[in-house]
N, C-alpha and C. Protein backbone atom coordinates (compact mmCIF):
# COMPACT_ATOMS: atom_id res chain seq x y z
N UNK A 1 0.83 -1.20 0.00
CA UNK A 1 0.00 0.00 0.00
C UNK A 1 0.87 1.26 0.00
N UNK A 2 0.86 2.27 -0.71
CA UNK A 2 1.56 3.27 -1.25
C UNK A 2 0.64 4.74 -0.84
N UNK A 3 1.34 5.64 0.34
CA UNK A 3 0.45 6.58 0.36
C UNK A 3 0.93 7.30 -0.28
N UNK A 4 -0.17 8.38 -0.75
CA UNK A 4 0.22 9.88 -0.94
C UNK A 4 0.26 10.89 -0.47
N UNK A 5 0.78 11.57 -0.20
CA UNK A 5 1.33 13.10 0.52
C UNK A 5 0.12 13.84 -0.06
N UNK A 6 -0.12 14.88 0.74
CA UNK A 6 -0.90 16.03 0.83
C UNK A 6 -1.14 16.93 -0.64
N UNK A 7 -0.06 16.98 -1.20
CA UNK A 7 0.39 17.78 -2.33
C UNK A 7 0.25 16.88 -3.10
N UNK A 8 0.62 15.49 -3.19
CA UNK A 8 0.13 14.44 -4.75
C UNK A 8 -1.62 14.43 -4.76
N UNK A 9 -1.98 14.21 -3.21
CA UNK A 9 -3.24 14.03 -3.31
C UNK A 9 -4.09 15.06 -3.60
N UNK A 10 -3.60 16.52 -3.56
CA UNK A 10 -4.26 17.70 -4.21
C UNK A 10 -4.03 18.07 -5.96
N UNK A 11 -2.64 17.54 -6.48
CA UNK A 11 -2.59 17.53 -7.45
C UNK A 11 -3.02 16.61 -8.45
N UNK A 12 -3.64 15.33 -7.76
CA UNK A 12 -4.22 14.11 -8.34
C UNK A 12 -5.25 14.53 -8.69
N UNK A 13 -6.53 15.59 -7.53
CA UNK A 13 -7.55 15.73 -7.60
C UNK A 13 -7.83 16.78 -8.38
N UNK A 14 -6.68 17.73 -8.70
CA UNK A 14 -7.12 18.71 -9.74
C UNK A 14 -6.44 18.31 -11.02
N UNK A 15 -6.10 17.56 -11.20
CA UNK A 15 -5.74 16.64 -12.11
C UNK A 15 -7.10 15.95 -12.95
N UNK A 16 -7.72 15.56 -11.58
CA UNK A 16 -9.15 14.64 -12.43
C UNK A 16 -10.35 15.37 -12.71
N UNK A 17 -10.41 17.13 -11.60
CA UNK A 17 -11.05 17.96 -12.26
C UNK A 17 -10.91 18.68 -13.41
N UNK A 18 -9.47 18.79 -14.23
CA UNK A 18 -9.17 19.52 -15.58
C UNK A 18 -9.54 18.19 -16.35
N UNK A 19 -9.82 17.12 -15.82
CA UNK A 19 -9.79 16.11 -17.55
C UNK A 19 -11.62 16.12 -17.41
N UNK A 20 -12.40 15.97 -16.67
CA UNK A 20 -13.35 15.90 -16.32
C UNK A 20 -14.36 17.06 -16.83
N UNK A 21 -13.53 18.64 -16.47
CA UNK A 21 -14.00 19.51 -17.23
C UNK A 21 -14.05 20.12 -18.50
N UNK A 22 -12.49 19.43 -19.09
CA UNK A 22 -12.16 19.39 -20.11
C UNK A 22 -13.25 18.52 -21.49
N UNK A 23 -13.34 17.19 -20.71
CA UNK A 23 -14.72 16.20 -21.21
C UNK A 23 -15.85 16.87 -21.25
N UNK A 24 -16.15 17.56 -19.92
CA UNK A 24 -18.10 18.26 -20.55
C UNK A 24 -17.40 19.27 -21.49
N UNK A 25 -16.57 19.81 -21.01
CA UNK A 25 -16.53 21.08 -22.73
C UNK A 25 -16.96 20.34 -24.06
N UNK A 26 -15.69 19.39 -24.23
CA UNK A 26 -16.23 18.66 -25.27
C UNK A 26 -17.30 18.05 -26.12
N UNK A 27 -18.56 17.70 -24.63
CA UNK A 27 -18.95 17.28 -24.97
C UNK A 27 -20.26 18.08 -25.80
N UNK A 28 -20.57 19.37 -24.30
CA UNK A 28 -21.14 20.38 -25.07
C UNK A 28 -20.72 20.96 -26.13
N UNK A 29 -19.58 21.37 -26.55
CA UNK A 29 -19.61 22.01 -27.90
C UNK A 29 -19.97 20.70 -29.08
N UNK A 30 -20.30 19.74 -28.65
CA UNK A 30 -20.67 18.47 -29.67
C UNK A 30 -22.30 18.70 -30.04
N UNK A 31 -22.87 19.54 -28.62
CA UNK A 31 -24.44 19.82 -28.86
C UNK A 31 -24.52 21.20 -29.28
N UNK A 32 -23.50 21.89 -29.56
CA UNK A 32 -23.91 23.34 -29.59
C UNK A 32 -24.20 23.37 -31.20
N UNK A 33 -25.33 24.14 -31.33
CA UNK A 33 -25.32 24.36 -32.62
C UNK A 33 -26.44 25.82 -32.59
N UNK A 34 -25.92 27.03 -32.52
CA UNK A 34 -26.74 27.87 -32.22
C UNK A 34 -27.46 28.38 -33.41
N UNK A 35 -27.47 28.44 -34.69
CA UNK A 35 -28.37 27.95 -35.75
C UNK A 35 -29.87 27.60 -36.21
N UNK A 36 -29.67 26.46 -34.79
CA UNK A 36 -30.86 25.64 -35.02
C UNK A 36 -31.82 25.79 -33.37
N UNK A 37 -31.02 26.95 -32.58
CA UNK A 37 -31.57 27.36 -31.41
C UNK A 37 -32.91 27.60 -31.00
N UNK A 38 -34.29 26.90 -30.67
CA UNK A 38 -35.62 27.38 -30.34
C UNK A 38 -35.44 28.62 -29.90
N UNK A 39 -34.37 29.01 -28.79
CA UNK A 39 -34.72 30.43 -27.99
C UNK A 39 -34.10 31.02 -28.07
N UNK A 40 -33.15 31.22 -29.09
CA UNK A 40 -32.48 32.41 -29.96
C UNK A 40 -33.79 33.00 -30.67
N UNK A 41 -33.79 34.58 -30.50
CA UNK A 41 -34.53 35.06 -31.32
C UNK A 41 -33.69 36.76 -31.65
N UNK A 42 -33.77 36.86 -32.84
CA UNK A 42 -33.38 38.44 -33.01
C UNK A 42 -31.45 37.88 -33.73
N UNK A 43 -30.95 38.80 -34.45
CA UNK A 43 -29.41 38.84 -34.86
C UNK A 43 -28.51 39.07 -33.40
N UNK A 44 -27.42 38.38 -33.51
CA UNK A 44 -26.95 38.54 -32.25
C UNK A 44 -26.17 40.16 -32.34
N UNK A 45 -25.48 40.24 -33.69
CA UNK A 45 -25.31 41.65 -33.90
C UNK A 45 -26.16 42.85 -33.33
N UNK A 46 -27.19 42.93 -33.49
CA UNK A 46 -28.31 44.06 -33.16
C UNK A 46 -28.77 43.81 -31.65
N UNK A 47 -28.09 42.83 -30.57
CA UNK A 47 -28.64 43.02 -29.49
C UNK A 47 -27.79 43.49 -28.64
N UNK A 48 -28.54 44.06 -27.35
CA UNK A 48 -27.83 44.80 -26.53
C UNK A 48 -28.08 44.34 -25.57
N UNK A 49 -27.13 44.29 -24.51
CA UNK A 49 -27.22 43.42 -22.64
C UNK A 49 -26.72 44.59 -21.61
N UNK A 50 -27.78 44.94 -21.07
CA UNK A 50 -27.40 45.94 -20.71
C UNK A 50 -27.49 45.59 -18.85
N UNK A 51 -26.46 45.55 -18.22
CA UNK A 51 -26.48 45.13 -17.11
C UNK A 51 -26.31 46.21 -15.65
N UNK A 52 -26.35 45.77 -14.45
CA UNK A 52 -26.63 46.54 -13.16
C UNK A 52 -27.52 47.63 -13.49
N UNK A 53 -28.96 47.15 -13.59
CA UNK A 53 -30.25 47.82 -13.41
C UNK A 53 -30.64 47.56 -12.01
N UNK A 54 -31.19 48.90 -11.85
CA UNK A 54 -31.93 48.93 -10.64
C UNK A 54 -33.12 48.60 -10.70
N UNK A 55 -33.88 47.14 -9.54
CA UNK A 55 -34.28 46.05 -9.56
C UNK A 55 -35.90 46.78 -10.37
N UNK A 56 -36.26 47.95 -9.55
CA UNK A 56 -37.52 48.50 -9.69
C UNK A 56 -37.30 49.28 -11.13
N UNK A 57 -36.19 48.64 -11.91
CA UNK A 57 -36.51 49.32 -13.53
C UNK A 57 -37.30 48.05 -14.20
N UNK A 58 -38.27 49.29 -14.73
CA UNK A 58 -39.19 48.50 -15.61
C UNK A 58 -38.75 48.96 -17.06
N UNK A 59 -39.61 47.68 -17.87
CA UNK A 59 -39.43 47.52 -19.53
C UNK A 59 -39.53 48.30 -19.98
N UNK A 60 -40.38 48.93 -19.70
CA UNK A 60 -41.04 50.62 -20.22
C UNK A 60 -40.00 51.31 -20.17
N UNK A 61 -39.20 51.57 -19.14
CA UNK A 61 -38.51 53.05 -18.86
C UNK A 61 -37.19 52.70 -19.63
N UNK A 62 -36.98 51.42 -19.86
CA UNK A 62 -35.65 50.58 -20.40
C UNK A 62 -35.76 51.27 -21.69
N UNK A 63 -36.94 50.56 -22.40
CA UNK A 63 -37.32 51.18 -23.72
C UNK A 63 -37.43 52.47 -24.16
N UNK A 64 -38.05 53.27 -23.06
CA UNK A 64 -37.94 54.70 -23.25
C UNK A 64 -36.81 55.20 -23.33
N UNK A 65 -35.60 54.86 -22.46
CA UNK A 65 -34.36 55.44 -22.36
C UNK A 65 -33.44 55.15 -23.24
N UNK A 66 -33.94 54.21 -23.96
CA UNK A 66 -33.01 53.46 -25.27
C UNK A 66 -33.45 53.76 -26.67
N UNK A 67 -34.64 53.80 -26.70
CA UNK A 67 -35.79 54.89 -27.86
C UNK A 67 -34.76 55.94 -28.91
N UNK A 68 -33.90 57.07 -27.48
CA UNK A 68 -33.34 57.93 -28.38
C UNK A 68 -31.61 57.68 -29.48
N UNK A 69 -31.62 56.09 -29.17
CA UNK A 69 -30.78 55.83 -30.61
C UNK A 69 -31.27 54.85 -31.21
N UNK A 70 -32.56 54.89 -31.25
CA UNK A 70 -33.28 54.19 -32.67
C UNK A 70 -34.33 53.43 -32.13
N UNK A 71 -34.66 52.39 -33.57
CA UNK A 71 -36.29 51.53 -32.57
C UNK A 71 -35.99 50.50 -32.17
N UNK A 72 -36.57 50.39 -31.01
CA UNK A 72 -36.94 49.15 -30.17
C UNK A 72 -37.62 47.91 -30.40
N UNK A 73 -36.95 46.89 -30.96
CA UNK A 73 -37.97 45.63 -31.37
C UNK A 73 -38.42 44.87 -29.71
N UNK A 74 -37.48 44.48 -28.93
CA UNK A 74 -37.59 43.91 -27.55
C UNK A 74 -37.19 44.38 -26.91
N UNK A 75 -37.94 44.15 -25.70
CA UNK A 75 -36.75 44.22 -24.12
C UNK A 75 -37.63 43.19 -23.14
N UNK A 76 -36.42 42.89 -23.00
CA UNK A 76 -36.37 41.52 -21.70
C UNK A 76 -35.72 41.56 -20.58
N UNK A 77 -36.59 41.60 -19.64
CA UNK A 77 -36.10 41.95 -17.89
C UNK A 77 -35.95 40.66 -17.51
């Protein structure tokens, strides 16, 4: 029986988390096909993500405040 030290046994274990995470990458980019996406909607070019809103902003005021550089097809809170 062969132990391991503190440091093999931490580098073993992140060892089996990079091959492990490495595998779901793989495996998802095997399902990705954004193309053929149900809940893609709109050019990804023409959208905007507009983040740290304050919680009590509504769609309305989003839209209103975004109105003055052009038209508004969506907004999603």
């Amino acid at each position: 029986p062969t132990c391991e030290t503190r440091a093999e046994k931490k580098d073993r274990i992140r060892q089996l988390k990079l091959e492990q995470g490495a595998a779901k990458v793989a495996e998802e980019l095997q399902k990705y096909d954004p193309q053929n996406d149900p809940n893609v909607t709109g050019d990804p070019y023409k959208t905007l993500f507009v983040a740290r809103l304050n919680y009590e902003t509504s769609e309305q005021k989003v839209k209103r405040d975004f109105e003055a550089y052009g038209p508004i097809k969506r907004v999603s809170i």
